[in-house]
N, C-alpha and C. Protein backbone atom coordinates (compact mmCIF):
# COMPACT_ATOMS: atom_id res chain seq x y z
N UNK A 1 -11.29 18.81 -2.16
CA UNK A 1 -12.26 17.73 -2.10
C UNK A 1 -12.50 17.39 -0.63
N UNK A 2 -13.72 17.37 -0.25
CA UNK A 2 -13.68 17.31 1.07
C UNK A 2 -13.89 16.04 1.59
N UNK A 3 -14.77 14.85 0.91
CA UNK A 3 -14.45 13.38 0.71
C UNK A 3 -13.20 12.99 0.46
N UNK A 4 -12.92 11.54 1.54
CA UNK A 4 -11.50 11.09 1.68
C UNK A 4 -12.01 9.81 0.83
N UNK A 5 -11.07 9.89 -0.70
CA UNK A 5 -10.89 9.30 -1.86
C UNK A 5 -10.53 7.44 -1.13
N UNK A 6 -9.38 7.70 -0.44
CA UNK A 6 -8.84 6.47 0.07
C UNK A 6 -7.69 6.94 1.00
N UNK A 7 -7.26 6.05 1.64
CA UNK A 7 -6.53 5.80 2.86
C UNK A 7 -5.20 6.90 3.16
N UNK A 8 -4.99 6.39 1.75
CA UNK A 8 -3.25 7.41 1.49
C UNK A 8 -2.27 6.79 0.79
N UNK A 9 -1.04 7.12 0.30
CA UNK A 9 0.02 6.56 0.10
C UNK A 9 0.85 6.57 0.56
N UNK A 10 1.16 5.12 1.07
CA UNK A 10 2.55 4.16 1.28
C UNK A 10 3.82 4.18 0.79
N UNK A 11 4.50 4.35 1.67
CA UNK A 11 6.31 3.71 1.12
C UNK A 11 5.95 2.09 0.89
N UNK A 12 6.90 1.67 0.19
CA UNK A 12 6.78 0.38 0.55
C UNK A 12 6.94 -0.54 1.97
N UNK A 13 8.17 0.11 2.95
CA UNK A 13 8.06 0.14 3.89
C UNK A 13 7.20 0.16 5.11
N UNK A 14 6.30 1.50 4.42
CA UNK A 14 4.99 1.55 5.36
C UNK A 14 4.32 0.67 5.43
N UNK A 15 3.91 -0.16 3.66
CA UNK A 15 3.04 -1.15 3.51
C UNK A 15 3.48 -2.54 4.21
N UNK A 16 4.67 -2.24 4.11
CA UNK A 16 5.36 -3.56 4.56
C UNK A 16 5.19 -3.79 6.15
N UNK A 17 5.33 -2.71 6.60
CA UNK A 17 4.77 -2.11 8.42
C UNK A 17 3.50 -2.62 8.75
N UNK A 18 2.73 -2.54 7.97
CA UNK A 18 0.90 -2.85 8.07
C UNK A 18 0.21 -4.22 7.68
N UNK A 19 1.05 -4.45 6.54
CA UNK A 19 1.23 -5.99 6.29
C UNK A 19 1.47 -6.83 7.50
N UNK A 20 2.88 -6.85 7.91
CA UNK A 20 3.39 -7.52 9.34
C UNK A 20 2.80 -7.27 10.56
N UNK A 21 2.25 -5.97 10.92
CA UNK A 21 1.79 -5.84 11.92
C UNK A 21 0.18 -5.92 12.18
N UNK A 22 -0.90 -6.12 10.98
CA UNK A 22 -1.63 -6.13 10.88
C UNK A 22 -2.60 -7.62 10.61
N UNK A 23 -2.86 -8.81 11.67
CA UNK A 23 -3.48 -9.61 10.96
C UNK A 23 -4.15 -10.02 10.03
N UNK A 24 -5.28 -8.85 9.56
CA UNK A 24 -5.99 -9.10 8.20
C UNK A 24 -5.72 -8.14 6.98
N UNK A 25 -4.19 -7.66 7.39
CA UNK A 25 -3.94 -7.08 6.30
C UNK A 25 -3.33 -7.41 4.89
N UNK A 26 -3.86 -7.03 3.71
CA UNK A 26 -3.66 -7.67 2.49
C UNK A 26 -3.50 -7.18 1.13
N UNK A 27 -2.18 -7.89 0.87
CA UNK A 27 -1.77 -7.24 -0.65
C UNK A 27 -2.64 -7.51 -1.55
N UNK A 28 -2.92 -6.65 -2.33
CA UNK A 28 -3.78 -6.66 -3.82
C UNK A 28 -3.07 -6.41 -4.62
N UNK A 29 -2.15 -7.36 -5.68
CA UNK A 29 -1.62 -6.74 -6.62
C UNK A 29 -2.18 -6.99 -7.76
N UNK A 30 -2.54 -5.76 -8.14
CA UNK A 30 -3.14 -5.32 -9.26
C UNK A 30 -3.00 -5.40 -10.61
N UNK A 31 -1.73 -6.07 -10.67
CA UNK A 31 -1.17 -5.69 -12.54
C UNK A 31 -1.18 -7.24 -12.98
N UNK A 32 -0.83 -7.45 -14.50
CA UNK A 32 -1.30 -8.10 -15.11
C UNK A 32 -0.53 -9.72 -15.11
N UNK A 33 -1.03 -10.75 -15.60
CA UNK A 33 -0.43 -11.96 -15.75
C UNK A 33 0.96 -11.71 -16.39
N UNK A 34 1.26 -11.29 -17.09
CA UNK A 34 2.83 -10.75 -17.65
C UNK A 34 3.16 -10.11 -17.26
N UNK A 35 3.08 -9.25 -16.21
CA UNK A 35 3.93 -8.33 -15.08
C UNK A 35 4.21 -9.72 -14.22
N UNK A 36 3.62 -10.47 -13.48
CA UNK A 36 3.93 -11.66 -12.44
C UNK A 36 5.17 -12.59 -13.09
N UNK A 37 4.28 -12.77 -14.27
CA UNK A 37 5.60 -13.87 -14.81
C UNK A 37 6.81 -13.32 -15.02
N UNK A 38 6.65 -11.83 -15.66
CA UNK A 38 8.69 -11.80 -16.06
C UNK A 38 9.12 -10.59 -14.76
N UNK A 39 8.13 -9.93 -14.51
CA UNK A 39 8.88 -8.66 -13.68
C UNK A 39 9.13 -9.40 -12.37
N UNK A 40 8.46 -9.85 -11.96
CA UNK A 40 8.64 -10.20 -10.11
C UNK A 40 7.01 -9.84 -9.43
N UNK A 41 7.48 -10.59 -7.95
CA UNK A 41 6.04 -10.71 -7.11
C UNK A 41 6.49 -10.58 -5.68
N UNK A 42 5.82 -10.01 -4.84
CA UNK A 42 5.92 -9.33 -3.76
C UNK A 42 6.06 -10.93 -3.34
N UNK A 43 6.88 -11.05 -2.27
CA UNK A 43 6.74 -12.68 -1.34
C UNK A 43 6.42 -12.14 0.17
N UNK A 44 5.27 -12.92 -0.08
CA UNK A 44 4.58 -12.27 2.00
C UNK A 44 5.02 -13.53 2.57
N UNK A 45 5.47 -14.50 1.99
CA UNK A 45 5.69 -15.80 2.70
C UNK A 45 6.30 -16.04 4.28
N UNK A 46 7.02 -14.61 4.48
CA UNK A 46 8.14 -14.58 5.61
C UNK A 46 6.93 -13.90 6.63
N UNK A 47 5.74 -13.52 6.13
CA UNK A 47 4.44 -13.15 7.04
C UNK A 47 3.93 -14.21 7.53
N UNK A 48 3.50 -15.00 6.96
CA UNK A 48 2.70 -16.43 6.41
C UNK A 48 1.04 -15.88 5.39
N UNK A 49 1.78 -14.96 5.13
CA UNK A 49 0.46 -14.25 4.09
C UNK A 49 0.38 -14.59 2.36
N UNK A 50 -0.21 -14.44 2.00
CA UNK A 50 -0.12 -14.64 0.31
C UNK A 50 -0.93 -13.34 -0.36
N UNK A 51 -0.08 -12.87 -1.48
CA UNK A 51 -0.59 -12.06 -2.52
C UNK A 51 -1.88 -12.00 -3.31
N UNK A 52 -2.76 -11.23 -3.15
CA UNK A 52 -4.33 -11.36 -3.42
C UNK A 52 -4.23 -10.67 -4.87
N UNK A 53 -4.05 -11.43 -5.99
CA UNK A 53 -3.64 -10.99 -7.37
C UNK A 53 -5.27 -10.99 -7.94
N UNK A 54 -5.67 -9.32 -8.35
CA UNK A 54 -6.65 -9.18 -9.02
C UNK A 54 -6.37 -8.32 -9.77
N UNK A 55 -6.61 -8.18 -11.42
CA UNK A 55 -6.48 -6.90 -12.35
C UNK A 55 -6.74 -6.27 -12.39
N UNK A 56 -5.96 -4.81 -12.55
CA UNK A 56 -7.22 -3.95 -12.52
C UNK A 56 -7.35 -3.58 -13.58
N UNK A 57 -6.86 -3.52 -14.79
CA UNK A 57 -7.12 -3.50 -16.33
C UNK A 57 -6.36 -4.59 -16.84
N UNK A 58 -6.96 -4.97 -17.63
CA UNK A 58 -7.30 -6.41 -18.29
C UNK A 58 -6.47 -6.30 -19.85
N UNK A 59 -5.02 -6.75 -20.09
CA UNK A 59 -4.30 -6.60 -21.06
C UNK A 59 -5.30 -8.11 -21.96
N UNK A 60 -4.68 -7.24 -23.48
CA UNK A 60 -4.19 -6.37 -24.31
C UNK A 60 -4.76 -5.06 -24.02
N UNK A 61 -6.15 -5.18 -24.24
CA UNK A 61 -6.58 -3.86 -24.25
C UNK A 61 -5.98 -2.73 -23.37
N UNK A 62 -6.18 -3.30 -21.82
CA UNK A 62 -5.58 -2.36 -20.40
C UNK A 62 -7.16 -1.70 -20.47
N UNK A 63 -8.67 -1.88 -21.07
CA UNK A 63 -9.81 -1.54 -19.97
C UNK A 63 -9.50 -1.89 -18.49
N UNK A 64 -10.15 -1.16 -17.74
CA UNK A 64 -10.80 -1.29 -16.41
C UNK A 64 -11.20 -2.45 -16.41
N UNK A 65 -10.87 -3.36 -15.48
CA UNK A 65 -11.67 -4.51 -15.17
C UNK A 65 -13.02 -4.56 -14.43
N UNK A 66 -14.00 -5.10 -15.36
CA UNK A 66 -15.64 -4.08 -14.73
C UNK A 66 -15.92 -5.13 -13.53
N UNK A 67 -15.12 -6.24 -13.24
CA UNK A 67 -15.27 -7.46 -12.32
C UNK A 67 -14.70 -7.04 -11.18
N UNK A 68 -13.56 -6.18 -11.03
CA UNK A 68 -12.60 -6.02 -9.76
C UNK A 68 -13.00 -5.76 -8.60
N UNK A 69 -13.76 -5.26 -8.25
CA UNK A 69 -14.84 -5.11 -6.83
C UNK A 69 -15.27 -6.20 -6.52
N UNK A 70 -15.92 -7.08 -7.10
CA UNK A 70 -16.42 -8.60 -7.01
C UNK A 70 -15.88 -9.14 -7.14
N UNK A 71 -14.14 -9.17 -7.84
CA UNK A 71 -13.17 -10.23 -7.32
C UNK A 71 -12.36 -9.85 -5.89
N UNK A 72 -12.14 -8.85 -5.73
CA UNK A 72 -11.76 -8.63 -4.34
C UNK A 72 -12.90 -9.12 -3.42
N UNK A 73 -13.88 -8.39 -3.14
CA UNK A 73 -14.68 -8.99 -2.50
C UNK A 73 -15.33 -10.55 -2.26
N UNK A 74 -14.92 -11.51 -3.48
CA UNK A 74 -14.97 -12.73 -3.44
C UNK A 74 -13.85 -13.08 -2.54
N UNK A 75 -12.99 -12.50 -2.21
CA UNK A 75 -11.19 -13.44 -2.09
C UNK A 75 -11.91 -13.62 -0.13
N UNK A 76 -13.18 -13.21 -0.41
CA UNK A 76 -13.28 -12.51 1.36
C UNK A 76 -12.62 -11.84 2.57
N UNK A 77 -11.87 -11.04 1.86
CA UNK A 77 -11.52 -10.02 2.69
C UNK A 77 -12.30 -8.95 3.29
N UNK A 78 -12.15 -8.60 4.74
CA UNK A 78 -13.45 -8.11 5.35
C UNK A 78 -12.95 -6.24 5.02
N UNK A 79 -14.19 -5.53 5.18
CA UNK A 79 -14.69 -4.12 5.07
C UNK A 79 -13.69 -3.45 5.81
N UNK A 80 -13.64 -3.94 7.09
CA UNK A 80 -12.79 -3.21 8.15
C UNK A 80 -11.47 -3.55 7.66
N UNK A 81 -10.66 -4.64 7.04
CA UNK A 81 -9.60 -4.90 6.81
C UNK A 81 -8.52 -4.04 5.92
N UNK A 82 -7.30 -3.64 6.41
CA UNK A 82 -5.95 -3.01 5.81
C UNK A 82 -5.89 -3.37 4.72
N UNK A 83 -6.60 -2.80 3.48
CA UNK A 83 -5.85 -3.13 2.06
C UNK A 83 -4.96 -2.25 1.46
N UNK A 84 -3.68 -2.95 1.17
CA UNK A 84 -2.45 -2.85 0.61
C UNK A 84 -2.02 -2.87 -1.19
N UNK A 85 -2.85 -1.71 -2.09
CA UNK A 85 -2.93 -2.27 -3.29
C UNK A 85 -1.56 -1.16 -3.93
N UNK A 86 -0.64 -2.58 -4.83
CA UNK A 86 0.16 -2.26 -5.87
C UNK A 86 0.07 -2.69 -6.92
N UNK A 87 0.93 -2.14 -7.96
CA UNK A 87 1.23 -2.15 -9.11
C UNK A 87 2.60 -1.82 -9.90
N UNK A 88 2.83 -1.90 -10.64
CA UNK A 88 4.49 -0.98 -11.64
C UNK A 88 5.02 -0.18 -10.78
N UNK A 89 3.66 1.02 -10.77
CA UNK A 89 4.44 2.28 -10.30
C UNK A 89 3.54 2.91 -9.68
N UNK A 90 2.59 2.56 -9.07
CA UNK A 90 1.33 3.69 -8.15
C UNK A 90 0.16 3.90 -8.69
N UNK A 91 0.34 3.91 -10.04
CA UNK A 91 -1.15 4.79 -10.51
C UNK A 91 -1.84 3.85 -10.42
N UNK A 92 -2.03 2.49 -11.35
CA UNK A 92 -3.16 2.18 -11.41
C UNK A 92 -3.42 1.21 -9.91
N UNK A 93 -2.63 1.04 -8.93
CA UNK A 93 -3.37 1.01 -7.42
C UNK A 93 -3.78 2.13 -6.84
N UNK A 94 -3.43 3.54 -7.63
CA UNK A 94 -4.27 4.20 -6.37
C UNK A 94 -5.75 4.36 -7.40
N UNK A 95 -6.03 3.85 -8.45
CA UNK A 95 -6.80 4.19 -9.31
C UNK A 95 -7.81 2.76 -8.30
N UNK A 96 -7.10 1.42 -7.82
CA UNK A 96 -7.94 0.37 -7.17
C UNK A 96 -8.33 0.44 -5.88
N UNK A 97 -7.39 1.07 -4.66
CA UNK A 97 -7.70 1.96 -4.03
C UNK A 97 -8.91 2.46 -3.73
N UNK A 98 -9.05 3.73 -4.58
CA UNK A 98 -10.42 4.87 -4.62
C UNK A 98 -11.33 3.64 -5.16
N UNK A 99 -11.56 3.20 -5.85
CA UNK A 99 -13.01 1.88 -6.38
C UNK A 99 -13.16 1.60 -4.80
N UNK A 100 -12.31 0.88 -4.20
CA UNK A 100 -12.52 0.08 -3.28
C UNK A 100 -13.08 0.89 -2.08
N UNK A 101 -12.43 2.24 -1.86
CA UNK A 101 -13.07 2.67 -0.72
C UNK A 101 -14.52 3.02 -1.30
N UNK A 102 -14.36 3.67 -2.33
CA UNK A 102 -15.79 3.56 -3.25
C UNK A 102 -16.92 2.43 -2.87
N UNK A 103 -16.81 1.19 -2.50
CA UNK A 103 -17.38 0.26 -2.72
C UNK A 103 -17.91 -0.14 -1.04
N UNK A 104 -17.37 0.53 -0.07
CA UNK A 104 -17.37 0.96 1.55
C UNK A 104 -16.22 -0.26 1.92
N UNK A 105 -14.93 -0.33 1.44
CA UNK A 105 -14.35 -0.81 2.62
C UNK A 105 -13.54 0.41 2.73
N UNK A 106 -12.92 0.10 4.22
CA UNK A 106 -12.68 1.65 4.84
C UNK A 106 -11.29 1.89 4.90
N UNK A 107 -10.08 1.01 4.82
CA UNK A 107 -9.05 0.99 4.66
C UNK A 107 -8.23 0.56 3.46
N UNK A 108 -8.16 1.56 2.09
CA UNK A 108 -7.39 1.19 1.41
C UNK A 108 -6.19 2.13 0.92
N UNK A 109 -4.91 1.62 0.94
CA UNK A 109 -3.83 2.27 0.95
C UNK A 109 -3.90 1.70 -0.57
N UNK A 110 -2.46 2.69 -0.62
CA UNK A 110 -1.82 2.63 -2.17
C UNK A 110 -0.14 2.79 -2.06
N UNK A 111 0.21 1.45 -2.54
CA UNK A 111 1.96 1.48 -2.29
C UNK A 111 2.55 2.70 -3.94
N UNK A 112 2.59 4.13 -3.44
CA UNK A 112 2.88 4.93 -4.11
C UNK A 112 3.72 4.65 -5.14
N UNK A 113 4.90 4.35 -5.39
CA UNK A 113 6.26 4.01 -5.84
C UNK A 113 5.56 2.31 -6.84
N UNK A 114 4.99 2.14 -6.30
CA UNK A 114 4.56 0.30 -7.02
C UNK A 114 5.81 -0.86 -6.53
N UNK A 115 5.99 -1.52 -7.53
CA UNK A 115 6.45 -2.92 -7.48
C UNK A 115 8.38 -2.33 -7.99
N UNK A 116 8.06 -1.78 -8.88
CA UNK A 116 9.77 -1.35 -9.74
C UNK A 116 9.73 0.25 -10.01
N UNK A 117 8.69 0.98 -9.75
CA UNK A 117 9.35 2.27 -9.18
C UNK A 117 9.38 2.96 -10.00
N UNK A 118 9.52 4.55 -10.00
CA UNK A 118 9.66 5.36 -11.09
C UNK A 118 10.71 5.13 -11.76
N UNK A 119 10.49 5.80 -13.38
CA UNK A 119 11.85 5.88 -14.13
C UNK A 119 13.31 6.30 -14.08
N UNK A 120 14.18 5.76 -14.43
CA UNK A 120 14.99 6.82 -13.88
C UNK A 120 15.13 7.44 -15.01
N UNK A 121 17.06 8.20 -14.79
CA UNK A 121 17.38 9.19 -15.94
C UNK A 121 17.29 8.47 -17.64
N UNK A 122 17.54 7.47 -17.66
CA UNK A 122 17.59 6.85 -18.67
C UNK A 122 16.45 5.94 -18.86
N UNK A 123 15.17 6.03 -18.38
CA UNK A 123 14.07 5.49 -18.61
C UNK A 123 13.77 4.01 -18.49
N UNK A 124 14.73 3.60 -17.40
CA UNK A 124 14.58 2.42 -17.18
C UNK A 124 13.94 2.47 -14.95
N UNK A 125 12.91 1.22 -15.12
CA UNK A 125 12.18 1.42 -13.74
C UNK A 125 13.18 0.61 -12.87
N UNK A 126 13.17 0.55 -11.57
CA UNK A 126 13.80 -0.74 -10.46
C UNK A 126 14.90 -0.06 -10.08
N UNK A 127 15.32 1.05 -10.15
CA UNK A 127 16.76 1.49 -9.43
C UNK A 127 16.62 2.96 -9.35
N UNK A 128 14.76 3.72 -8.95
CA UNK A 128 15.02 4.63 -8.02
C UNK A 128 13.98 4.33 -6.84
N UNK A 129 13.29 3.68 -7.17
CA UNK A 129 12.69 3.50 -5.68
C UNK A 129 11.39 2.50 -6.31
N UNK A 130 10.39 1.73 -5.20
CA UNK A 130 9.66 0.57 -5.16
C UNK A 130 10.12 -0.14 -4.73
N UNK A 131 9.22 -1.29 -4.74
CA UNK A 131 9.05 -2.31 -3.75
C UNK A 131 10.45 -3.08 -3.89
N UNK A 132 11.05 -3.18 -5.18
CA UNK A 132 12.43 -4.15 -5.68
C UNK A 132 13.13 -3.43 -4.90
N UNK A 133 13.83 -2.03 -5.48
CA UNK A 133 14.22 -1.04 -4.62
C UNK A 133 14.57 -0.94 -3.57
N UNK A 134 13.74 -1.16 -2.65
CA UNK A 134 13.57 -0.93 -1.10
C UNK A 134 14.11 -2.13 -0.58
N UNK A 135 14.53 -3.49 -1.37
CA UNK A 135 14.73 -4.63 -0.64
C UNK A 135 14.56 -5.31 0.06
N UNK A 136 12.62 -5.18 -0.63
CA UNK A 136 11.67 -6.51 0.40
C UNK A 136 11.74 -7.69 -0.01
N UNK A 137 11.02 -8.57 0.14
CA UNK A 137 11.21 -9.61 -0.30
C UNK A 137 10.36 -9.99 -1.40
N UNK A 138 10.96 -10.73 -2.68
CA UNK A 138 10.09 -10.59 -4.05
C UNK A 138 10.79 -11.88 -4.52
N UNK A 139 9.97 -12.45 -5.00
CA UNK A 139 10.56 -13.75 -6.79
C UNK A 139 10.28 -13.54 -7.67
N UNK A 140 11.07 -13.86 -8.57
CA UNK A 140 11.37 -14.05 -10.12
C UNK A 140 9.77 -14.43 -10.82
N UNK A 141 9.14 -14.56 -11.37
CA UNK A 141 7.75 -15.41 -11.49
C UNK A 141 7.17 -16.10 -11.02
């Protein structure tokens, strides 16, 4: 493909690198009102930043949210600006990602790994790698 889809994927680390070092750079987390409440939430607080929570599929169902371009773009975050989008586990931020560069802003990453990370051997997420994982900073709901 000779078009660049979006930015790339992130360690969490990396994101966490671009976050801090980047003034208008900004988390988009992507997943749903019941991922925030029981799983955990990224805390930018130690930035002085806050979490830019938009869906990108819309539970029960899990459609595509046909609004998500126009809610990001409402939060006014600018074109040129570092976006930082997660989720669970990668896919559906790099799925918000590609929309977004889609939509002409020019920097959007994707925190690969997500929020709690691939499965492990026993099919449970948060103890092989992501954002919990990596031991950034996160709360309870």
């Amino acid at each position: 493909m000779s078009e660049k889809t979006y930015a790339g994927d992130l360690s969490p680390e990396q994101a966490w690198d671009i976050l801090a070092n980047s003034p208008k750079a900004t988390l988009v987390d992507v997943r749903t009102d019941a991922e925030f409440a029981y799983v955990g939430n990224p805390d930018l607080s130690g930035l002085g930043k806050r979490v830019l929570r938009v869906y990108w599929k819309v539970f029960p169902a899990m459609g595509v949210n046909p609004n998500f371009v126009a809610e990001v773009k409402k939060s006014g975050v600018g074109k040129d600006a570092p976006l930082v989008f997660l989720c669970r586990s990668g896919q559906r931020s790099r799925d918000a990602a590609i929309a977004m560069t889609a939509a002409g802003f020019r920097e959007c990453y994707n925190v690969a790994s997500g929020f709690e990370g691939d499965k492990d051997a026993t099919g449970h997420r948060g103890t092989v790698n992501g954002w919990k994982v990596a031991g950034l900073p996160w709360v309870q709901g």
